[in-house]
N, C-alpha and C. Protein backbone atom coordinates (compact mmCIF):
# COMPACT_ATOMS: atom_id res chain seq x y z
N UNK A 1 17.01 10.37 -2.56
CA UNK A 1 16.84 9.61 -1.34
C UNK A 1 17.98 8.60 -1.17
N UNK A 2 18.16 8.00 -1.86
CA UNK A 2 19.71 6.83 -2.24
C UNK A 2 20.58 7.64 -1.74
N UNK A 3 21.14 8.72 -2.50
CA UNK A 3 22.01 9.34 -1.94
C UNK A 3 22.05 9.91 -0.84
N UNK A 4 21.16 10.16 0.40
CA UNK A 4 20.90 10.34 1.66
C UNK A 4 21.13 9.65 2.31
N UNK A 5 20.59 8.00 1.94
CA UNK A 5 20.69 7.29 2.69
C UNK A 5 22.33 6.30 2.67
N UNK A 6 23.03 6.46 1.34
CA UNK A 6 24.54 6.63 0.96
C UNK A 6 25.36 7.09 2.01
N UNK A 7 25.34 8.74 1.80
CA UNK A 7 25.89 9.79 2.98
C UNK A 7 25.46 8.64 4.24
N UNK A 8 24.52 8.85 4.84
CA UNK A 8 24.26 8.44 6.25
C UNK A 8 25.17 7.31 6.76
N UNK A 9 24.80 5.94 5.57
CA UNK A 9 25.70 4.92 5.69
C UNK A 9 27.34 5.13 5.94
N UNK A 10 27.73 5.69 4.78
CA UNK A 10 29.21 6.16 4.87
C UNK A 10 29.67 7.03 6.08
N UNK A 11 29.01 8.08 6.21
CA UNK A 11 29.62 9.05 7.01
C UNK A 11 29.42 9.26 8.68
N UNK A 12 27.98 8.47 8.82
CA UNK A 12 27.23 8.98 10.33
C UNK A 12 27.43 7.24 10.53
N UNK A 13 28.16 7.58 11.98
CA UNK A 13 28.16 6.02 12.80
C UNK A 13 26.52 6.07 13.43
N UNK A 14 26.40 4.33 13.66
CA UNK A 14 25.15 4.33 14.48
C UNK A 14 25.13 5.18 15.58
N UNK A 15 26.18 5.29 16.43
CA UNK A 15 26.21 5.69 17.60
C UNK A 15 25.93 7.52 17.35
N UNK A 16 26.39 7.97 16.08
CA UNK A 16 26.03 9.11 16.03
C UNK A 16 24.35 9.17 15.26
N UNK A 17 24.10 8.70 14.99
CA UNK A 17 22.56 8.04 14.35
C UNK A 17 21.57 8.13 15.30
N UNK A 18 21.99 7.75 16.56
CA UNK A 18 21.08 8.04 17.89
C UNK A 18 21.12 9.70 17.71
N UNK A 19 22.05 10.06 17.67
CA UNK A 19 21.55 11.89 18.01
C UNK A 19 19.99 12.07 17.26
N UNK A 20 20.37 11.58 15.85
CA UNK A 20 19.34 12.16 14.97
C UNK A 20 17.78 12.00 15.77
N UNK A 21 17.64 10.92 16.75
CA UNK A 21 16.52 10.24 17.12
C UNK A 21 15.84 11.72 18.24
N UNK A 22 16.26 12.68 19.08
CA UNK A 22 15.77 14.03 19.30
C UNK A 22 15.74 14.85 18.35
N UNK A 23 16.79 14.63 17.67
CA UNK A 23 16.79 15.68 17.05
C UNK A 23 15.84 16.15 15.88
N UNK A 24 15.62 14.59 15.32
CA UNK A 24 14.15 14.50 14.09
C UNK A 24 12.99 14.98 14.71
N UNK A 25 12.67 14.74 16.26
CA UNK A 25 11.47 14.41 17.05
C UNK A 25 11.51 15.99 17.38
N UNK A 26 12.83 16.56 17.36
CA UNK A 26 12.26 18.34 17.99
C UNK A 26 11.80 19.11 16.40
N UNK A 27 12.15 18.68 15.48
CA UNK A 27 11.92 19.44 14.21
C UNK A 27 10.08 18.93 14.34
N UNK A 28 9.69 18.35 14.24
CA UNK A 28 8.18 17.50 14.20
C UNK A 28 7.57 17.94 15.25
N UNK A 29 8.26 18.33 16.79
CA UNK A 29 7.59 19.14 17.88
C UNK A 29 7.22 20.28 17.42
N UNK A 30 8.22 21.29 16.63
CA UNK A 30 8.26 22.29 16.37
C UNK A 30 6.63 23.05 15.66
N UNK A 31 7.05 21.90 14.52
CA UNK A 31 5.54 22.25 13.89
C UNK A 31 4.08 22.02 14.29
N UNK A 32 4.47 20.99 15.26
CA UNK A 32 3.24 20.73 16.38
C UNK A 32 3.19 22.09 17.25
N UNK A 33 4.30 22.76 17.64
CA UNK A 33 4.35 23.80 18.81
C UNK A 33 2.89 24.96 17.96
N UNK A 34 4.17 25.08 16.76
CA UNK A 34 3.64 26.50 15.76
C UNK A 34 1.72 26.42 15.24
N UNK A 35 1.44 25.19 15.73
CA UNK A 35 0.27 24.56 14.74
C UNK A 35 -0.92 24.06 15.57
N UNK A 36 -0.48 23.21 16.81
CA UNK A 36 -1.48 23.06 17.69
C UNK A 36 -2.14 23.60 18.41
N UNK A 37 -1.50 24.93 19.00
CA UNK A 37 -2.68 25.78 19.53
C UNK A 37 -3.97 25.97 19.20
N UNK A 38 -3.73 26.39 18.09
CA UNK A 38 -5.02 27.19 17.22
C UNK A 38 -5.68 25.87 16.75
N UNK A 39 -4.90 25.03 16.49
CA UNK A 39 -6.10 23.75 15.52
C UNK A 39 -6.70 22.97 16.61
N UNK A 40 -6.24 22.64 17.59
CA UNK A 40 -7.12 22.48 18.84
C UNK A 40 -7.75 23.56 19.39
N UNK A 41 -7.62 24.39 19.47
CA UNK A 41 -9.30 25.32 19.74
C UNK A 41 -9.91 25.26 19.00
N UNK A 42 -9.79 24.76 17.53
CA UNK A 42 -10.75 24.71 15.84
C UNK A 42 -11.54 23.56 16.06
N UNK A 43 -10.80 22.62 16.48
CA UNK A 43 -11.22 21.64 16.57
C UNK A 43 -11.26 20.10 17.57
N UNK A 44 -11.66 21.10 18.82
CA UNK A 44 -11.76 19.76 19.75
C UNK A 44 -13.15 19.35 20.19
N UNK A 45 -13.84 20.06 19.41
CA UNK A 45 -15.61 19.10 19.75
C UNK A 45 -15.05 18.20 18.74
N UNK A 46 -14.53 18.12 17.43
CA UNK A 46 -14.10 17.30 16.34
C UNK A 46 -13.58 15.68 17.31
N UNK A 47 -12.18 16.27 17.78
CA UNK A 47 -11.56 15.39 18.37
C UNK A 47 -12.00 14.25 19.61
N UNK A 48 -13.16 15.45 20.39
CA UNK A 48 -13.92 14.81 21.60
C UNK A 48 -14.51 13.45 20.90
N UNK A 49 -15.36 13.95 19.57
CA UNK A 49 -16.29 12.87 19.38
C UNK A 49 -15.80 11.55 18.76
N UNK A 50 -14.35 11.36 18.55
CA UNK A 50 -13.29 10.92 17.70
C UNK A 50 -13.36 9.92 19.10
N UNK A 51 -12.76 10.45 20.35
CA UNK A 51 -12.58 9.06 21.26
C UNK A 51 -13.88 8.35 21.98
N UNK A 52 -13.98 7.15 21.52
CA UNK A 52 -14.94 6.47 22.16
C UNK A 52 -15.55 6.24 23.45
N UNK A 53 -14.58 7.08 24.28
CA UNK A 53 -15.16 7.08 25.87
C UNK A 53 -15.22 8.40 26.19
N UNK A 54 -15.78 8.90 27.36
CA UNK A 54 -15.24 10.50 27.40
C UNK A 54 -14.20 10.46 28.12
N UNK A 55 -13.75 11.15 27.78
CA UNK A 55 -11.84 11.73 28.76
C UNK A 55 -12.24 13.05 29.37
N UNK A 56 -12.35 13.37 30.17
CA UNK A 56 -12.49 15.06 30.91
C UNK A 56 -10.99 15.25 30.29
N UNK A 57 -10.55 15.80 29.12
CA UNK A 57 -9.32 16.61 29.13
C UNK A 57 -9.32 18.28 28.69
N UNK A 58 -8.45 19.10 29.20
CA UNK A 58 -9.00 20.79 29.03
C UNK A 58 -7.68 20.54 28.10
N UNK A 59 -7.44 21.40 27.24
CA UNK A 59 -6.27 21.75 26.33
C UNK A 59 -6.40 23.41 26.59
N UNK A 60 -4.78 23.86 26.67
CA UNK A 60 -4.65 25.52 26.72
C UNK A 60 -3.70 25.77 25.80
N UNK A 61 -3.26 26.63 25.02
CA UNK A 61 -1.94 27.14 24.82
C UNK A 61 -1.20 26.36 25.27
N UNK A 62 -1.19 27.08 26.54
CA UNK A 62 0.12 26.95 27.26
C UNK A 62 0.35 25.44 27.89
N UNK A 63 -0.60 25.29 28.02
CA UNK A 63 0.00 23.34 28.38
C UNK A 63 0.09 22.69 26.98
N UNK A 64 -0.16 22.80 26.12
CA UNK A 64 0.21 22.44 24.97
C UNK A 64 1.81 22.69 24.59
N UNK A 65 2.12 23.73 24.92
CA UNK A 65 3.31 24.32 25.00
C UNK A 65 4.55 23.65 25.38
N UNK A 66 3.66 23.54 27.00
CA UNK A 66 4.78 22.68 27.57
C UNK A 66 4.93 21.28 28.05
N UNK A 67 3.63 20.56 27.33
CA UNK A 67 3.85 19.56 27.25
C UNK A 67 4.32 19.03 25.56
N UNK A 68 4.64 20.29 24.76
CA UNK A 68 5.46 19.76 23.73
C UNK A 68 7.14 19.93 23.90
N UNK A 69 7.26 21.14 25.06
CA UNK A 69 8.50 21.26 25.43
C UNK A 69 9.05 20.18 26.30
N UNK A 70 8.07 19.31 27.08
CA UNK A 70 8.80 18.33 28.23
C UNK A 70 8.92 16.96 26.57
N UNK A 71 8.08 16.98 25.77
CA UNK A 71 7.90 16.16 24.70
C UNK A 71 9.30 16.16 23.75
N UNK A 72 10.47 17.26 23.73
CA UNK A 72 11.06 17.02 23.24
C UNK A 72 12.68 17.20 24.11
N UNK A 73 12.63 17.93 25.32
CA UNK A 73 13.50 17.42 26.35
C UNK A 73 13.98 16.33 27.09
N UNK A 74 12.83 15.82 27.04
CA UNK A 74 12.68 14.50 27.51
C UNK A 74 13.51 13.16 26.61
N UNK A 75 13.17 13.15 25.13
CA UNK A 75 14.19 12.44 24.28
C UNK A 75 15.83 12.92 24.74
N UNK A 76 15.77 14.38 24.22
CA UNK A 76 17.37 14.61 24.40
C UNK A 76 18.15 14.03 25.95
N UNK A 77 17.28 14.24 27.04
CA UNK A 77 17.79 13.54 28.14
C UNK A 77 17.95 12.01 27.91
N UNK A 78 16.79 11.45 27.75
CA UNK A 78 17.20 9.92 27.58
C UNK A 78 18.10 9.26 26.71
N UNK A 79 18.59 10.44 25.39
CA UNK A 79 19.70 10.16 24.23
C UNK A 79 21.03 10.16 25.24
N UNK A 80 21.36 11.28 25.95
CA UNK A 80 21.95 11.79 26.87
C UNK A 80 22.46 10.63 27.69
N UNK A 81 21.51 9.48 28.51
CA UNK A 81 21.87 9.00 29.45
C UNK A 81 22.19 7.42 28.51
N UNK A 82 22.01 7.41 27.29
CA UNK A 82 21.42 6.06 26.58
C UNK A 82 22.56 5.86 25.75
N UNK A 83 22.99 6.86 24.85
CA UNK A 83 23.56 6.67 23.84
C UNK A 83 25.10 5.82 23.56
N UNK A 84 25.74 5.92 25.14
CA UNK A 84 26.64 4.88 25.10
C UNK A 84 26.70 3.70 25.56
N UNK A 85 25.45 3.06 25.43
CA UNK A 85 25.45 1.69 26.08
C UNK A 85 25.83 0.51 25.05
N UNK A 86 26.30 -0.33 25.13
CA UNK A 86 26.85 -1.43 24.09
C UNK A 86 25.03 -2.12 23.59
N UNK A 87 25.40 -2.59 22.74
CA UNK A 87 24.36 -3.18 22.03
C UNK A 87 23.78 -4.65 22.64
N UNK A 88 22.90 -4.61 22.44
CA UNK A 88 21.82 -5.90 23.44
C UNK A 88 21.51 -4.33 24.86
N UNK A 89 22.44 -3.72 24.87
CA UNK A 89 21.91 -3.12 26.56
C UNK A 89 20.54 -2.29 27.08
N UNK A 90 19.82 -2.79 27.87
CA UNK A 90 18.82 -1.89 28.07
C UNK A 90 18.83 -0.57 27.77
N UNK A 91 20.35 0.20 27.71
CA UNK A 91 20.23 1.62 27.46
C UNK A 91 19.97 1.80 26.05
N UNK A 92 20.17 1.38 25.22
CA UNK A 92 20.38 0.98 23.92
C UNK A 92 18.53 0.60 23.63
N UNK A 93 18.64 -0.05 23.94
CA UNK A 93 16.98 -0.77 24.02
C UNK A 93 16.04 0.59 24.40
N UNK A 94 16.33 1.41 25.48
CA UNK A 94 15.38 2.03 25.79
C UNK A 94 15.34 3.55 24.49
N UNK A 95 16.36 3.51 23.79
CA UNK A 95 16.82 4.48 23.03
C UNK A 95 15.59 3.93 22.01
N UNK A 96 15.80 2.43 21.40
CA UNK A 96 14.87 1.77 20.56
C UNK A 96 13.45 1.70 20.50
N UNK A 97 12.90 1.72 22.31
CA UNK A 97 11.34 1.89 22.40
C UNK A 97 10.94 3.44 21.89
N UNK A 98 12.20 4.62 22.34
CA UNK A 98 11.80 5.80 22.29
C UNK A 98 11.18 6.02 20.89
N UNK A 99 12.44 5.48 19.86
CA UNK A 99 12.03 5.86 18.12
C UNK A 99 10.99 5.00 18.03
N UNK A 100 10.42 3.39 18.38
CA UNK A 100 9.47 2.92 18.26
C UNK A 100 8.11 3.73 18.38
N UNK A 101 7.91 3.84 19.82
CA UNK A 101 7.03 5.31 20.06
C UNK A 101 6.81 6.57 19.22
N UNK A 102 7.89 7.33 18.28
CA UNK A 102 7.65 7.84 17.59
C UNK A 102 7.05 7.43 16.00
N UNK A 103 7.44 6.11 15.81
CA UNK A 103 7.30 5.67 14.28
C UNK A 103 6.01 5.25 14.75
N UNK A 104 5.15 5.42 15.85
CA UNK A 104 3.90 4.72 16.44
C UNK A 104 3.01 5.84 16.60
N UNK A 105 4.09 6.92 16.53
CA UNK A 105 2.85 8.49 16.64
C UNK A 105 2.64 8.92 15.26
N UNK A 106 3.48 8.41 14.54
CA UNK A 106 3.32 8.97 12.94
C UNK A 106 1.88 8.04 12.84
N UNK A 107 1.40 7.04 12.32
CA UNK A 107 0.43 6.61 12.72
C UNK A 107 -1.35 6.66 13.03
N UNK A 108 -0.79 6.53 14.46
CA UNK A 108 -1.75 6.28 15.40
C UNK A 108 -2.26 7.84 15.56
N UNK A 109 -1.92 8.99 15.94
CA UNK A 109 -2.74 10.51 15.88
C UNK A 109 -2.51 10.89 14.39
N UNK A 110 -1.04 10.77 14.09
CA UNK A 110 -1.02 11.78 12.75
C UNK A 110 -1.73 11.32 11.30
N UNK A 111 -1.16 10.78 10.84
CA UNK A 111 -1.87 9.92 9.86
C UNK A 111 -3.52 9.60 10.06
N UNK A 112 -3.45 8.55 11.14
CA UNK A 112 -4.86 8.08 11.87
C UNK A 112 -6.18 9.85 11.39
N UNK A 113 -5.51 10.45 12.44
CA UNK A 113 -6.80 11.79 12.48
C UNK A 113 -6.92 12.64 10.74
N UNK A 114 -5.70 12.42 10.32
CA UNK A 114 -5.80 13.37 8.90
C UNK A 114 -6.68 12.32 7.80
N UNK A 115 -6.79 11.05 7.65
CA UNK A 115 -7.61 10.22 7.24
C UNK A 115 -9.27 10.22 8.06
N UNK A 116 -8.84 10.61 9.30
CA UNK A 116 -10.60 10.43 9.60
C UNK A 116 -11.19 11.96 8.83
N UNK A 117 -10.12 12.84 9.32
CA UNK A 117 -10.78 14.51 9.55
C UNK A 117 -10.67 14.59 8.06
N UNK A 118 -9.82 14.37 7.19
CA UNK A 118 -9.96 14.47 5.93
C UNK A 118 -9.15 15.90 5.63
N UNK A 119 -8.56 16.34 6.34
CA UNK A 119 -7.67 17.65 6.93
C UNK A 119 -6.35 17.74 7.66
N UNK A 120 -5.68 18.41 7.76
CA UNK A 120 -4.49 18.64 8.05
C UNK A 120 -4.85 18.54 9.58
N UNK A 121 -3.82 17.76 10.47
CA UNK A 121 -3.54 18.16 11.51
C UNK A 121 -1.89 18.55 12.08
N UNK A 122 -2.43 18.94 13.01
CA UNK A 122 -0.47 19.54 13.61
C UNK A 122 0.24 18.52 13.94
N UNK A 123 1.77 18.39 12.95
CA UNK A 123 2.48 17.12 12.66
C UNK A 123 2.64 16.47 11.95
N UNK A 124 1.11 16.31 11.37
CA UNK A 124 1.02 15.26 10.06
C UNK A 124 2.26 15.60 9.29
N UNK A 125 2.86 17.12 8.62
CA UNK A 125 3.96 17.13 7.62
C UNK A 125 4.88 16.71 8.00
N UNK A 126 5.39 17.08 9.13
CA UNK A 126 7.15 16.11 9.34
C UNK A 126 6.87 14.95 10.23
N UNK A 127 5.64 14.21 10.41
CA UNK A 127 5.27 12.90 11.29
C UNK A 127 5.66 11.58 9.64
N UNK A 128 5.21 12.58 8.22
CA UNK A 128 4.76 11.73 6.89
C UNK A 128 6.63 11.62 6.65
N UNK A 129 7.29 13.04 6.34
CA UNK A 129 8.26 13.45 5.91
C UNK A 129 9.19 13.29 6.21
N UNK A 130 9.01 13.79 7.66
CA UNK A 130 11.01 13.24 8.24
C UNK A 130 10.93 12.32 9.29
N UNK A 131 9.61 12.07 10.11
CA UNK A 131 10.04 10.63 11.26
C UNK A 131 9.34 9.37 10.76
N UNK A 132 8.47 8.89 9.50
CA UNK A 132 8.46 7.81 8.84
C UNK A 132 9.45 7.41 8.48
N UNK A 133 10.36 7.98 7.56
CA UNK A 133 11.21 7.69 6.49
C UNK A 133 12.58 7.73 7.36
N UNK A 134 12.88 8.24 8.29
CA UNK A 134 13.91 8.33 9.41
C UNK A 134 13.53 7.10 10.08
N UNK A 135 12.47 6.72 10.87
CA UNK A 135 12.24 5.82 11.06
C UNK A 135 12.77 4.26 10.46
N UNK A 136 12.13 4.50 9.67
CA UNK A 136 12.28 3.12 8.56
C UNK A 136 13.64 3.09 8.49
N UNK A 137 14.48 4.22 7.74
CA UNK A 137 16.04 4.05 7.73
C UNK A 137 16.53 3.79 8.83
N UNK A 138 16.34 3.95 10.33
CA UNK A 138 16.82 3.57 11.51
C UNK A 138 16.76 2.53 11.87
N UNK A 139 15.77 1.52 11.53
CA UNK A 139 15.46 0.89 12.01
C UNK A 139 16.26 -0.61 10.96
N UNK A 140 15.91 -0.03 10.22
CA UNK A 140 16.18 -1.25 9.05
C UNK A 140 18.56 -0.85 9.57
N UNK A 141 18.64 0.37 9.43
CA UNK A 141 20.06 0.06 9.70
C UNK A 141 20.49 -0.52 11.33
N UNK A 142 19.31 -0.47 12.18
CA UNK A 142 19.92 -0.92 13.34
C UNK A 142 19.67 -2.99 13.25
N UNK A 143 18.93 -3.09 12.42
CA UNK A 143 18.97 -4.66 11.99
C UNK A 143 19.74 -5.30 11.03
N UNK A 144 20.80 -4.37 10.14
CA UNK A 144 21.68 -4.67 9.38
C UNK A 144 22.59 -4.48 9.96
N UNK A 145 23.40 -3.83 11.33
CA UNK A 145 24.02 -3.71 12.33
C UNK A 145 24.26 -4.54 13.26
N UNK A 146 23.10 -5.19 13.28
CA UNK A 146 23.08 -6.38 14.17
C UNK A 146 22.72 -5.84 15.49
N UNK A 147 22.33 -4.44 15.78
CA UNK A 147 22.03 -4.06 16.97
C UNK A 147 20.69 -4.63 17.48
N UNK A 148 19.97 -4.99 17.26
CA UNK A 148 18.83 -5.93 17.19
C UNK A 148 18.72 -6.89 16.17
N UNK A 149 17.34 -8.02 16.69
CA UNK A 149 16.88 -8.85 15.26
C UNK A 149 15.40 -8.50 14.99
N UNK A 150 14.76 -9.47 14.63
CA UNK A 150 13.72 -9.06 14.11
C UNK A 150 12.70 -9.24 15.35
N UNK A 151 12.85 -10.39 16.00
CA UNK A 151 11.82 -10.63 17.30
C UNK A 151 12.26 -9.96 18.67
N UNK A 152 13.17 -9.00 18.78
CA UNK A 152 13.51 -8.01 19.39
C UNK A 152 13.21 -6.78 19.04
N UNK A 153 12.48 -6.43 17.66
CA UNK A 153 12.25 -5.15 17.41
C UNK A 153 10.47 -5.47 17.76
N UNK A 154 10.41 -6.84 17.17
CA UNK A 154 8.78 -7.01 17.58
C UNK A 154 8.36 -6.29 18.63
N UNK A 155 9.29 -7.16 20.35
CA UNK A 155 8.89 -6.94 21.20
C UNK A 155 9.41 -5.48 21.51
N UNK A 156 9.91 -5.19 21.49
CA UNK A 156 9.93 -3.19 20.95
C UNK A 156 9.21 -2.56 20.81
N UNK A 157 8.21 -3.23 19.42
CA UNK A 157 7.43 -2.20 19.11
C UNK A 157 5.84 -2.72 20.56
N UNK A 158 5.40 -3.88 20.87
CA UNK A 158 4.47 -4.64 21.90
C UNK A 158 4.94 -3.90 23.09
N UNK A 159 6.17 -3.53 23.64
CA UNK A 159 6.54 -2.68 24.65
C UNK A 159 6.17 -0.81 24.39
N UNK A 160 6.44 -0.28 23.00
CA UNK A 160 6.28 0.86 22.63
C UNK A 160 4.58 0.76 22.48
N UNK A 161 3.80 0.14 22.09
CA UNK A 161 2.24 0.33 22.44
C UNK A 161 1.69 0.34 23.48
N UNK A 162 2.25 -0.80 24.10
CA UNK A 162 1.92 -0.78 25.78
C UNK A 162 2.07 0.94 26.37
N UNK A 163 2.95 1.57 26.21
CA UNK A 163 3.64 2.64 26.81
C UNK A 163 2.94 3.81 25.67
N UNK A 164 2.35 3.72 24.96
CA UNK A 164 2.63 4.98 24.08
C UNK A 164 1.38 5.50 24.69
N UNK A 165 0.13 5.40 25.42
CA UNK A 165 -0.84 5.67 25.64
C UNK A 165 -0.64 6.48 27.03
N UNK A 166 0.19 5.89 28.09
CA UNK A 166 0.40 6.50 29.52
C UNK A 166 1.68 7.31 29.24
N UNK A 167 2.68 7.49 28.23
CA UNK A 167 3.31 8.22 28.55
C UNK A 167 2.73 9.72 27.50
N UNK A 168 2.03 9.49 26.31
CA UNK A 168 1.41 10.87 26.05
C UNK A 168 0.55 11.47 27.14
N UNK A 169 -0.35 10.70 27.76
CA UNK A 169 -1.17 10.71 28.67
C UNK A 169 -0.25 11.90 29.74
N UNK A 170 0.74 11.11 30.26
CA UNK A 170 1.73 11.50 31.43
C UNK A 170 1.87 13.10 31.10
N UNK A 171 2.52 13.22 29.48
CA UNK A 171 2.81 14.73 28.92
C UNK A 171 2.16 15.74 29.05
N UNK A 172 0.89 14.91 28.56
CA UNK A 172 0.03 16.23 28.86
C UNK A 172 -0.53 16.72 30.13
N UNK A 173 -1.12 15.68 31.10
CA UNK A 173 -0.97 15.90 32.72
C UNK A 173 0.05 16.65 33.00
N UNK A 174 0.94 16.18 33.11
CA UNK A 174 2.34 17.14 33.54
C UNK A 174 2.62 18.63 33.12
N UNK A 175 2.10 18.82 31.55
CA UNK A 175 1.60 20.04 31.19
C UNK A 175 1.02 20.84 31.58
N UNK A 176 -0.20 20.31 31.73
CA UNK A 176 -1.69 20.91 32.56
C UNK A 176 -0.97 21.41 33.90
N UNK A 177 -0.97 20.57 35.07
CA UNK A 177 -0.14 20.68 36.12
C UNK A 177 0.75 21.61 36.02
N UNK A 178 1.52 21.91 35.47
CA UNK A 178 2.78 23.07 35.51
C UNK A 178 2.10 24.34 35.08
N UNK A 179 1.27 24.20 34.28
CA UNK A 179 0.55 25.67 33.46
C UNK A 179 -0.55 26.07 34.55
N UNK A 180 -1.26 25.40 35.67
CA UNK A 180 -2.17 25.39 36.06
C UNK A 180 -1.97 25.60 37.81
């Protein structure tokens, strides 16, 4: 791990460090793509009784599909429009809520449901494996960078909660909608 995080230091600029931020998030889609179908038809009376209010939500295949495909297009566009903005800049910032949001899904579904269910869910392996620990290294090098401080990542992460609920929300609507 030292030596990973060695390489990274030495060789990958921050600015190339943002790539990694789709690019970790499509490897972790992936296994969500290959995995969620089937474990949500296994188990969504499981999941229903898991949220405390009812939600009318239908899950298919195929909106699963493509709301994991708008789930990982969607980063690469915003890396796309973000990645050269100088530091302090909203573009920069909005690059920061994005990985926030993800180090907030490792968490809040992945982690969260495999502790209630006591079982594997789709993600949990590269949510534990490669966007925790990517995470953490990103984050901690964008504060040794000086690209943020500490009460700027706060409000980061208070902005990435606010948002992490309406924009999964948004994904999967938008899913549904296109498949439907």
């Amino acid at each position: 791990m030292r030596s990973a995080v060695k390489f990274l230091n030495a060789k990958v600029s921050f600015k190339a460090l943002l790539w990694l931020i789709p690019c970790v998030l499509a490897v972790h889609n992936c296994e969500e793509a290959l995995t969620m179908p089937a474990w949500v038809a296994k188990n969504f009376s499981s999941i229903q009784q898991m949220i405390p209010f009812h939600v009318n939500i239908r899950f298919s295949s195929a909106q699963l599909l493509v709301s994991l495909f708008l789930a990982t297009l969607v980063p690469f566009v915003v890396t796309i429009l973000c990645v050269h903005g100088e530091k302090g800049s909203m573009r920069l910032n909005v690059l920061f809520i994005l990985q926030s949001i993800i180090l907030l899904n490792v968490f809040i579904p992945h982690i969260g449901v495999s502790a209630v269910l006591f079982r594997y869910n789709p993600g949990v392996i590269t949510a534990v494996v490669l966007n925790l620990p990517f995470s953490f290294y990103f984050f901690r090098r964008a504060l040794k960078e000086e690209y943020m401080d500490w009460k700027k990542l706060g409000i980061l992460f208070v902005i990435a909660l606010i948002l992490y609920v309406p924009v999964a929300a948004s994904l999967h609507f938008i899913g549904e909608w296109m498949v439907h």
